[in-house]
PDB file of N, CA and C in Angstrom:
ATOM      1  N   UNK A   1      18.767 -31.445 -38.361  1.00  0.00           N
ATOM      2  CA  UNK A   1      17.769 -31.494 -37.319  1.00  0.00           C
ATOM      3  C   UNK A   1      17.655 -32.894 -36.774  1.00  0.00           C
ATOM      4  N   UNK A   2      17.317 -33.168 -35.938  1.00  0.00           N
ATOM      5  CA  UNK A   2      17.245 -34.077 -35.044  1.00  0.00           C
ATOM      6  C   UNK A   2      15.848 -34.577 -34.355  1.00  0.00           C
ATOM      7  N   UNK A   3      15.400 -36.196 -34.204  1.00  0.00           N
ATOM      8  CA  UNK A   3      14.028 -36.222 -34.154  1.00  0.00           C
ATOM      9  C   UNK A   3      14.010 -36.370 -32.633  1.00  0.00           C
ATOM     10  N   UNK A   4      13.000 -35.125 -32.217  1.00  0.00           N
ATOM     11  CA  UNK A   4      12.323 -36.331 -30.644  1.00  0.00           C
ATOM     12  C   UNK A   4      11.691 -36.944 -30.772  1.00  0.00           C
ATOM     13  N   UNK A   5      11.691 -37.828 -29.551  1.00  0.00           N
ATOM     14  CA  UNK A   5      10.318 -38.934 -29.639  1.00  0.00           C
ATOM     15  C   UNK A   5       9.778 -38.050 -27.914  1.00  0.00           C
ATOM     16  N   UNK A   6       8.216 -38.639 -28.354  1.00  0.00           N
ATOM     17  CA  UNK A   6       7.627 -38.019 -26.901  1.00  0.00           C
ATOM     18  C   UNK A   6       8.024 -38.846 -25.709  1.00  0.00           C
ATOM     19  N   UNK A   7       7.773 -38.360 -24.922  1.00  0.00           N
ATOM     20  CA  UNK A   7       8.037 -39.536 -23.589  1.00  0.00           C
ATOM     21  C   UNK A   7       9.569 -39.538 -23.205  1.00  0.00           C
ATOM     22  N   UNK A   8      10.416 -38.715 -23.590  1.00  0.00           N
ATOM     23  CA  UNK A   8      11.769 -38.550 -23.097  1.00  0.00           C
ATOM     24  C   UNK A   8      11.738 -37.919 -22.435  1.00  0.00           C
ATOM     25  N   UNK A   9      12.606 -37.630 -21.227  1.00  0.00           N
ATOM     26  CA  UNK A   9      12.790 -36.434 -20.473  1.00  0.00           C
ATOM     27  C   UNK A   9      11.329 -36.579 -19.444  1.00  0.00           C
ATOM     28  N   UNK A  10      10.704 -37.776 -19.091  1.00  0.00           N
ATOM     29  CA  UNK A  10       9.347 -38.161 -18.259  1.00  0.00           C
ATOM     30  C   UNK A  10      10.815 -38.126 -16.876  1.00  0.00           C
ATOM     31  N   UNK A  11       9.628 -37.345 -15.447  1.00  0.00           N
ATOM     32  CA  UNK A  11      10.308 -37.534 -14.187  1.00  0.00           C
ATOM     33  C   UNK A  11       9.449 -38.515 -13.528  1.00  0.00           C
ATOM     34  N   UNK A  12      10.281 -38.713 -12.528  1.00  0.00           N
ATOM     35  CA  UNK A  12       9.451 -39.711 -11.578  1.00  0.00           C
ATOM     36  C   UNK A  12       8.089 -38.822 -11.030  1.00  0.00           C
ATOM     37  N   UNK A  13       6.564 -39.823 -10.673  1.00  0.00           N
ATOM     38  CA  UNK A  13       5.889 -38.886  -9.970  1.00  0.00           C
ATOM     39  C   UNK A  13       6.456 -39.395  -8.381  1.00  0.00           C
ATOM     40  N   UNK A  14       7.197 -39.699  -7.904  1.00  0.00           N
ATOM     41  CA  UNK A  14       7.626 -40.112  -6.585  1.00  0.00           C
ATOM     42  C   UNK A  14       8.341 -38.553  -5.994  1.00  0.00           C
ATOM     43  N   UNK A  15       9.248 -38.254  -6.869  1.00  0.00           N
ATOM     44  CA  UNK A  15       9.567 -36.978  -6.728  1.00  0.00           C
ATOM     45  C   UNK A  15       9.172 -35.562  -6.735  1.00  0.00           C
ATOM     46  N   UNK A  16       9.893 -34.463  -6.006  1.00  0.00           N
ATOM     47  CA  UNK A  16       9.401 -33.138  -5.995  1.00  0.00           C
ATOM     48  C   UNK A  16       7.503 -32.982  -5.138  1.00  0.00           C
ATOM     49  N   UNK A  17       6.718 -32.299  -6.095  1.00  0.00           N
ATOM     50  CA  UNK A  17       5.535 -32.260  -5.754  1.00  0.00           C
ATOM     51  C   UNK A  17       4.574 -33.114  -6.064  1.00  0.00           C
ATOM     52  N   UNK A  18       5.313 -34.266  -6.429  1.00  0.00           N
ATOM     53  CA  UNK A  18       3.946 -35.496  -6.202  1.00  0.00           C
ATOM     54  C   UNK A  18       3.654 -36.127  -4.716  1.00  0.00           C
ATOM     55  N   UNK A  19       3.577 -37.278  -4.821  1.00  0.00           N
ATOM     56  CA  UNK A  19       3.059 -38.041  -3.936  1.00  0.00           C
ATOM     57  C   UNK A  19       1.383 -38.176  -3.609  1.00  0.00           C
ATOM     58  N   UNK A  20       1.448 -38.358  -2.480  1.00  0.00           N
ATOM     59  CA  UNK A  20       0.124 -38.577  -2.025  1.00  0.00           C
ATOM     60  C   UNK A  20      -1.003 -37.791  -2.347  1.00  0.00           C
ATOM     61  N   UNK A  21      -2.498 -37.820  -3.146  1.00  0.00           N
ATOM     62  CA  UNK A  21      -3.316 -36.901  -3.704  1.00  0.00           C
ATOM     63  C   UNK A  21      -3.929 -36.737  -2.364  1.00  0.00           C
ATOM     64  N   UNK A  22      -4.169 -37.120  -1.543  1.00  0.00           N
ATOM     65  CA  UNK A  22      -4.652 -36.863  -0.272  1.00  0.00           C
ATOM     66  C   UNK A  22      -3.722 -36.057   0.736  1.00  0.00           C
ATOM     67  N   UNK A  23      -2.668 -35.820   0.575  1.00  0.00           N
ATOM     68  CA  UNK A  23      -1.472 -35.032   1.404  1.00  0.00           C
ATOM     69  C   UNK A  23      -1.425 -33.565   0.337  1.00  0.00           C
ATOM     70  N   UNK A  24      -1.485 -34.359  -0.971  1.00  0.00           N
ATOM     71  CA  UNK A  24      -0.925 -32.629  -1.523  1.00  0.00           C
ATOM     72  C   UNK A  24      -2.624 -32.080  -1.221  1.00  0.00           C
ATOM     73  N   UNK A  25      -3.938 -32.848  -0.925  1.00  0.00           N
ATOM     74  CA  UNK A  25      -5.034 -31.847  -0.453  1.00  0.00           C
ATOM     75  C   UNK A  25      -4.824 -31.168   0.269  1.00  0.00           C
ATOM     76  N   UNK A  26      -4.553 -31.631   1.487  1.00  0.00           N
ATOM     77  CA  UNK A  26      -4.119 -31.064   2.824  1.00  0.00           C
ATOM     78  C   UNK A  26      -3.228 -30.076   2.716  1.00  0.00           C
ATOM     79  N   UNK A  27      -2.296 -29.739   1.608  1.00  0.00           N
ATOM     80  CA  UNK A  27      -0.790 -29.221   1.645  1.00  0.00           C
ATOM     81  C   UNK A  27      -1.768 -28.102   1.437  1.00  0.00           C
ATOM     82  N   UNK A  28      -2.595 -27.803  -0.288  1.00  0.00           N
ATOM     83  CA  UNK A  28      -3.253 -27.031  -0.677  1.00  0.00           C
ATOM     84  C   UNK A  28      -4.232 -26.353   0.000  1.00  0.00           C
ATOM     85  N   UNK A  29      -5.032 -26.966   0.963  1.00  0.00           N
ATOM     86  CA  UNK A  29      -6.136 -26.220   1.672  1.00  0.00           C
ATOM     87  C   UNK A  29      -5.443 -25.838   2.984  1.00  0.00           C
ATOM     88  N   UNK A  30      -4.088 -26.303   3.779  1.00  0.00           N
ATOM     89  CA  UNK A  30      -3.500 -25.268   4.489  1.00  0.00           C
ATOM     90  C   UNK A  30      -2.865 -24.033   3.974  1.00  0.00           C
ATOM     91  N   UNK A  31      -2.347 -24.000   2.994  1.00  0.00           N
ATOM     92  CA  UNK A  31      -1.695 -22.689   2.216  1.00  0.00           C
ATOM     93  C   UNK A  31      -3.148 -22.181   1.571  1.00  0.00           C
ATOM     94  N   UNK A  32      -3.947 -22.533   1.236  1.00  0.00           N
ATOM     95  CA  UNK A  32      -5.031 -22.119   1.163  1.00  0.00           C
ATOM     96  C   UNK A  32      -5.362 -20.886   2.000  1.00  0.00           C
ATOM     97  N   UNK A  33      -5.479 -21.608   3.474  1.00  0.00           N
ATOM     98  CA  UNK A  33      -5.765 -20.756   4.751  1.00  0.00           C
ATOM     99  C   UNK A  33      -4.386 -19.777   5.262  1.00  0.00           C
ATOM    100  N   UNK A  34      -3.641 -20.397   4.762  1.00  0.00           N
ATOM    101  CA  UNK A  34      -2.747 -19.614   5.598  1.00  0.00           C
ATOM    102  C   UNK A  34      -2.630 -18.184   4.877  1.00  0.00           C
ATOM    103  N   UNK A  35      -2.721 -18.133   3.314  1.00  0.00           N
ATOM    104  CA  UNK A  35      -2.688 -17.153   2.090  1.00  0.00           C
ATOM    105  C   UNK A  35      -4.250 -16.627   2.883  1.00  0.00           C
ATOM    106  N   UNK A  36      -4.925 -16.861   3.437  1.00  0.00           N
ATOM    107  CA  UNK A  36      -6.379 -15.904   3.555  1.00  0.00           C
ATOM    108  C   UNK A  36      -6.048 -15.358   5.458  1.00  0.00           C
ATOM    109  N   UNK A  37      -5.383 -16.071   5.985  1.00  0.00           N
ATOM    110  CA  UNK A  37      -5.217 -15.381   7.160  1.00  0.00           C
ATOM    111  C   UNK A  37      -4.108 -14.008   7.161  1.00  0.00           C
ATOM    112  N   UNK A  38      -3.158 -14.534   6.216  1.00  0.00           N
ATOM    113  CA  UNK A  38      -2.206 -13.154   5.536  1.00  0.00           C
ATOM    114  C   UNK A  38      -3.009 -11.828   4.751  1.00  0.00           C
ATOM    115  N   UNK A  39      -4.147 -12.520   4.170  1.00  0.00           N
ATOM    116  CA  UNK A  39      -4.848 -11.353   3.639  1.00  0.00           C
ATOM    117  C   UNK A  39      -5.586 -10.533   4.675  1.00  0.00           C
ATOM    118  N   UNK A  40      -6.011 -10.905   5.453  1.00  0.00           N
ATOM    119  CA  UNK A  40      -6.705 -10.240   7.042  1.00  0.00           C
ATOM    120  C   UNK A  40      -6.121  -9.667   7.444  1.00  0.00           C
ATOM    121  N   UNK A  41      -4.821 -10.407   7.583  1.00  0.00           N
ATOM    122  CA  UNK A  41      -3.832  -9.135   9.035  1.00  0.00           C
ATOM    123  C   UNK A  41      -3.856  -7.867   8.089  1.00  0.00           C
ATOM    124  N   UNK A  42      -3.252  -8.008   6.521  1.00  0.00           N
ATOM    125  CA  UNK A  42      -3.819  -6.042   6.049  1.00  0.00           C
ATOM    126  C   UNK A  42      -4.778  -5.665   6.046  1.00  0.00           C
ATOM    127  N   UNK A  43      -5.989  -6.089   6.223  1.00  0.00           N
ATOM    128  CA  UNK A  43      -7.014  -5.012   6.618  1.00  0.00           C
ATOM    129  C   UNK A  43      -6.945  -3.911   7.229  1.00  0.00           C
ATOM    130  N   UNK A  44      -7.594  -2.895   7.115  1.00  0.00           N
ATOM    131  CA  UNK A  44      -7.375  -2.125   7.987  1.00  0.00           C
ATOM    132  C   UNK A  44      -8.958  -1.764   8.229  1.00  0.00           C
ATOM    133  N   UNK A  45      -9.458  -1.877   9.646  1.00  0.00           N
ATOM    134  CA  UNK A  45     -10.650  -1.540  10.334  1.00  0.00           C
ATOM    135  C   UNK A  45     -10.963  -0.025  10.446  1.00  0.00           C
ATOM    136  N   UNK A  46     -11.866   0.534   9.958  1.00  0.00           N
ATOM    137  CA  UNK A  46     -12.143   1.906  10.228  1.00  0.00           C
ATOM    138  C   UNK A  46     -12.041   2.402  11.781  1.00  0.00           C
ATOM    139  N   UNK A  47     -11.887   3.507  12.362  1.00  0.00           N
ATOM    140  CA  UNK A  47     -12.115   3.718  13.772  1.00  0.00           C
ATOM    141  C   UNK A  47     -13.698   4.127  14.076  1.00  0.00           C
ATOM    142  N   UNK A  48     -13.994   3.947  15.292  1.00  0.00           N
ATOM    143  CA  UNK A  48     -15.441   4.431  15.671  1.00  0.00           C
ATOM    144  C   UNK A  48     -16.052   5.353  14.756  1.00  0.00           C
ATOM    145  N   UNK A  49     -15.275   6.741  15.040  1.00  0.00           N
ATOM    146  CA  UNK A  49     -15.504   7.970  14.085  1.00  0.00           C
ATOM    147  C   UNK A  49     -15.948   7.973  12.570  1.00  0.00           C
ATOM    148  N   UNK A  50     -15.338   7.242  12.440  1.00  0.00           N
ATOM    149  CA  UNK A  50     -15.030   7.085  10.447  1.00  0.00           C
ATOM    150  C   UNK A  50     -16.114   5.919  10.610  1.00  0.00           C
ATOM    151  N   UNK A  51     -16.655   5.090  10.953  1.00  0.00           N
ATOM    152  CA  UNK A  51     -17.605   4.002  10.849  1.00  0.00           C
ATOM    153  C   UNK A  51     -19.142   5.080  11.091  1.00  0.00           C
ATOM    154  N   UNK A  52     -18.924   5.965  12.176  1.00  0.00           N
ATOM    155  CA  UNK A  52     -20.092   6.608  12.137  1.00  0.00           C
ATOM    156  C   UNK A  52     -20.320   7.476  11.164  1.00  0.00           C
ATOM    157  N   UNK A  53     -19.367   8.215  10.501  1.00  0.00           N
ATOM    158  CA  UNK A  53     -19.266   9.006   9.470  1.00  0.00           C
ATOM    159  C   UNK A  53     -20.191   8.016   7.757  1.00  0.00           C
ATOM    160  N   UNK A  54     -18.929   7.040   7.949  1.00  0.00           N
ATOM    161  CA  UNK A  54     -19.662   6.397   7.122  1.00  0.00           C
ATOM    162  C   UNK A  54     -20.992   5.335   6.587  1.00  0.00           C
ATOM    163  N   UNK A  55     -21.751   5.483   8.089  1.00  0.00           N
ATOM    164  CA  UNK A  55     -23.259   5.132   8.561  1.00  0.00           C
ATOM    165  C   UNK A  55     -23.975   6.493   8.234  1.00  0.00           C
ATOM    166  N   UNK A  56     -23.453   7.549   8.578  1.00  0.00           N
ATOM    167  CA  UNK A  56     -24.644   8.372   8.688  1.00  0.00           C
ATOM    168  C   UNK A  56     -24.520   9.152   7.019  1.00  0.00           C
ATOM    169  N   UNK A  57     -23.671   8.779   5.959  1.00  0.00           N
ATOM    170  CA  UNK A  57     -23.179   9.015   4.425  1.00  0.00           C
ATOM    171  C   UNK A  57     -24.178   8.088   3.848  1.00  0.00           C
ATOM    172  N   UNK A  58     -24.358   6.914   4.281  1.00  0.00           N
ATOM    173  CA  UNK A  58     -24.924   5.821   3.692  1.00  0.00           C
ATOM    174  C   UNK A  58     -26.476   6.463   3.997  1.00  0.00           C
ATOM    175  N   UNK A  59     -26.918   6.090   5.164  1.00  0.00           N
ATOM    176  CA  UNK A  59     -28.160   6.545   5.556  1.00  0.00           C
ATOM    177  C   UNK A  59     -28.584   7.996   4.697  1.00  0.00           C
ATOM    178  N   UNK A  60     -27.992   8.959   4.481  1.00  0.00           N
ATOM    179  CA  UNK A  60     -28.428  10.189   3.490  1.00  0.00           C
ATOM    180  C   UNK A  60     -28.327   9.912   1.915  1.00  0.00           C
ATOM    181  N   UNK A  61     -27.792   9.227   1.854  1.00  0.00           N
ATOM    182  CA  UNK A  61     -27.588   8.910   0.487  1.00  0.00           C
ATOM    183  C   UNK A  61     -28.750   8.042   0.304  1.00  0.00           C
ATOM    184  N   UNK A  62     -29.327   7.031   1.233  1.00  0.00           N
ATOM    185  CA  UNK A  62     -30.269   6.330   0.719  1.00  0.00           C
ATOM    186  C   UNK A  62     -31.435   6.898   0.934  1.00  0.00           C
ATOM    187  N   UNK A  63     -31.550   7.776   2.058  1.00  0.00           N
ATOM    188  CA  UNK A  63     -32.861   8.539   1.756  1.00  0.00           C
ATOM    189  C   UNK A  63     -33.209   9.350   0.974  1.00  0.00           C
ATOM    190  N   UNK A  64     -31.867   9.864   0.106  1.00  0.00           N
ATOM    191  CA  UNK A  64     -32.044  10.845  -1.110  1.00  0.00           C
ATOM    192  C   UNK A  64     -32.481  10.392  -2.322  1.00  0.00           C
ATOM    193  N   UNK A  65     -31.987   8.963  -2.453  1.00  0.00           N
ATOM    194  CA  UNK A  65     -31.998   7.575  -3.630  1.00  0.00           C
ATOM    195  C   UNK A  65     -34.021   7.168  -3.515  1.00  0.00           C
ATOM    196  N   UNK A  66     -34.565   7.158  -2.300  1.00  0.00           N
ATOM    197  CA  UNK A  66     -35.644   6.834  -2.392  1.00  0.00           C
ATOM    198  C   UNK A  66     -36.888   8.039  -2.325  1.00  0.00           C
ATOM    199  N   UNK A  67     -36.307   9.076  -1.868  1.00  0.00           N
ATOM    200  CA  UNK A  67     -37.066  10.562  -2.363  1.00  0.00           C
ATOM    201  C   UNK A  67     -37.301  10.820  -4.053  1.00  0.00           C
ATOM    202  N   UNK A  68     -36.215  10.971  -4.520  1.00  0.00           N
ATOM    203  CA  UNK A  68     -35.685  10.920  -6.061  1.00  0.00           C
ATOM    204  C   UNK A  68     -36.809   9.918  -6.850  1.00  0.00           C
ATOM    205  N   UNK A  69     -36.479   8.184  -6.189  1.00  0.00           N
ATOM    206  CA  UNK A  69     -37.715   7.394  -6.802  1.00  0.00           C
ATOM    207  C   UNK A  69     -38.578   7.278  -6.636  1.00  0.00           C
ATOM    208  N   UNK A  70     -39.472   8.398  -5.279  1.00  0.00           N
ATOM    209  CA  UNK A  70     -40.503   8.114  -4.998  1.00  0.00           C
ATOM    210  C   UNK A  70     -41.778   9.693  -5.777  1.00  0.00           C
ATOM    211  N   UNK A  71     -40.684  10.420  -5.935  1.00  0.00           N
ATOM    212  CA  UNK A  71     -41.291  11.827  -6.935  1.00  0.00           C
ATOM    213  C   UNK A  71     -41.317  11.300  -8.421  1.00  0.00           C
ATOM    214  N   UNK A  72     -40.150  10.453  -8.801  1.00  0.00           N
ATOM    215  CA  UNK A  72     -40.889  10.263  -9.968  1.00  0.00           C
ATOM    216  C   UNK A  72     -41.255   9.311 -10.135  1.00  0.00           C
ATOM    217  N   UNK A  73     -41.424   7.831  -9.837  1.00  0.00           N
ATOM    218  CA  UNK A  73     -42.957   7.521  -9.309  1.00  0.00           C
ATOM    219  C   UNK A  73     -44.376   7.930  -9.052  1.00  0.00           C
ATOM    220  N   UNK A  74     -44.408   9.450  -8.755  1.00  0.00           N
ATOM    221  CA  UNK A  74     -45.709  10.131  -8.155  1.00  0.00           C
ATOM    222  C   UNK A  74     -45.325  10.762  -9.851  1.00  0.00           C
ATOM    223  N   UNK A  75     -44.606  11.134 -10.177  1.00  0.00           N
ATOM    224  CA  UNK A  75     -44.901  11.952 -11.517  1.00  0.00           C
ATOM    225  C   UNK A  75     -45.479  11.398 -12.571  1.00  0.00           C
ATOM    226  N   UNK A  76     -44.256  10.121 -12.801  1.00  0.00           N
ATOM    227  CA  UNK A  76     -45.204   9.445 -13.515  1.00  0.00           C
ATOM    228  C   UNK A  76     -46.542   8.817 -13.476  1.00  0.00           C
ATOM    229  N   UNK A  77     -46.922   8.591 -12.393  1.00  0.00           N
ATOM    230  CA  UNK A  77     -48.851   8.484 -12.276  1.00  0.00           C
ATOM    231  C   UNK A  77     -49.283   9.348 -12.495  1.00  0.00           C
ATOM    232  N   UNK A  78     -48.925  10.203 -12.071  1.00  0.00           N
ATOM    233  CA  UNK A  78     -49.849  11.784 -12.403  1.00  0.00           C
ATOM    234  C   UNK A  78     -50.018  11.679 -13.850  1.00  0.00           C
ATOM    235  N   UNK A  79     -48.872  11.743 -14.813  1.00  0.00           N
ATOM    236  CA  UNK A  79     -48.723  11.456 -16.225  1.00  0.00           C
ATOM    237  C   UNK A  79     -50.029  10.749 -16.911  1.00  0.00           C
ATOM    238  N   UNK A  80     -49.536   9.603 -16.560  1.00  0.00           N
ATOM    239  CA  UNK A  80     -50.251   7.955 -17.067  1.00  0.00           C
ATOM    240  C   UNK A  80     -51.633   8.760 -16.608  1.00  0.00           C
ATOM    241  N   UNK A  81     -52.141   9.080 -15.371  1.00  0.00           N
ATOM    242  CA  UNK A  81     -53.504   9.314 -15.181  1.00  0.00           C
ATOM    243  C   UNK A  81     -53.965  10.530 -16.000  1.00  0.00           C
ATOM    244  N   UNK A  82     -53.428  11.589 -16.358  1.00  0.00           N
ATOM    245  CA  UNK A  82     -54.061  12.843 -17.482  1.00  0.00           C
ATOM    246  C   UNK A  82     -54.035  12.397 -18.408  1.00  0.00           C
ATOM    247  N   UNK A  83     -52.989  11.592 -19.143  1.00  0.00           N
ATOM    248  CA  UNK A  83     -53.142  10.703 -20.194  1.00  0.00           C
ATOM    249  C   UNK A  83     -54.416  10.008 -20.361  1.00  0.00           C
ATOM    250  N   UNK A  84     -54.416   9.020 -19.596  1.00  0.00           N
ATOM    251  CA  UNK A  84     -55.507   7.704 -19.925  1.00  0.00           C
ATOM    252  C   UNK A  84     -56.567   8.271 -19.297  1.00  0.00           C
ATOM    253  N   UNK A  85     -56.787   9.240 -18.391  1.00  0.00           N
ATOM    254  CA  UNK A  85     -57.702   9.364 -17.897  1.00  0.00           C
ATOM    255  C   UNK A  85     -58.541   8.655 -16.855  1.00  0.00           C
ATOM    256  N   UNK A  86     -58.259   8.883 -15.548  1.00  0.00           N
ATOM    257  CA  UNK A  86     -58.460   7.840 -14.723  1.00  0.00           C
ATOM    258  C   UNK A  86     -58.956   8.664 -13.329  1.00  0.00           C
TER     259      UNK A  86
END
């Protein structure tokens, strides 16, 4: 076997992806943007139809969500009040 020592095989930081910490910012927050403007173009936007569909799904669903909590809400007072007496 054979010994290493640490620090062999060190590259220049002049080379490859060093240099300037203020340039590789810039490098990073344009690929930054450019990786989030690539994620946009796949979106895909619902059409009119399907946006109204899925407004008027939402809207029933939440009036069903606050019917639901508003009976038992009223139940449970009713409860609490034959209980404690009030």
């Amino acid at each position: 076997m054979s010994a290493q020592t640490r620090g062999s095989g060190r590259t220049s930081r002049k080379g490859g992806k060093g240099g300037n910490p203020i340039s590789r910012f810039f490098r990073s927050v344009s690929l930054f943007v450019s990786q989030i403007l690539d994620e946009l173009r796949k979106v895909v936007r619902p059409t009119r139809s399907e946006l109204i569909n899925y407004t008027i799904v939402v809207i029933v669903f939440v009036v069903f969500v606050m019917a639901l909590v508003s009976s038992v809400d009223f139940a449970f007072t009713k409860l609490v009040l034959w209980v404690f007496g009030g």
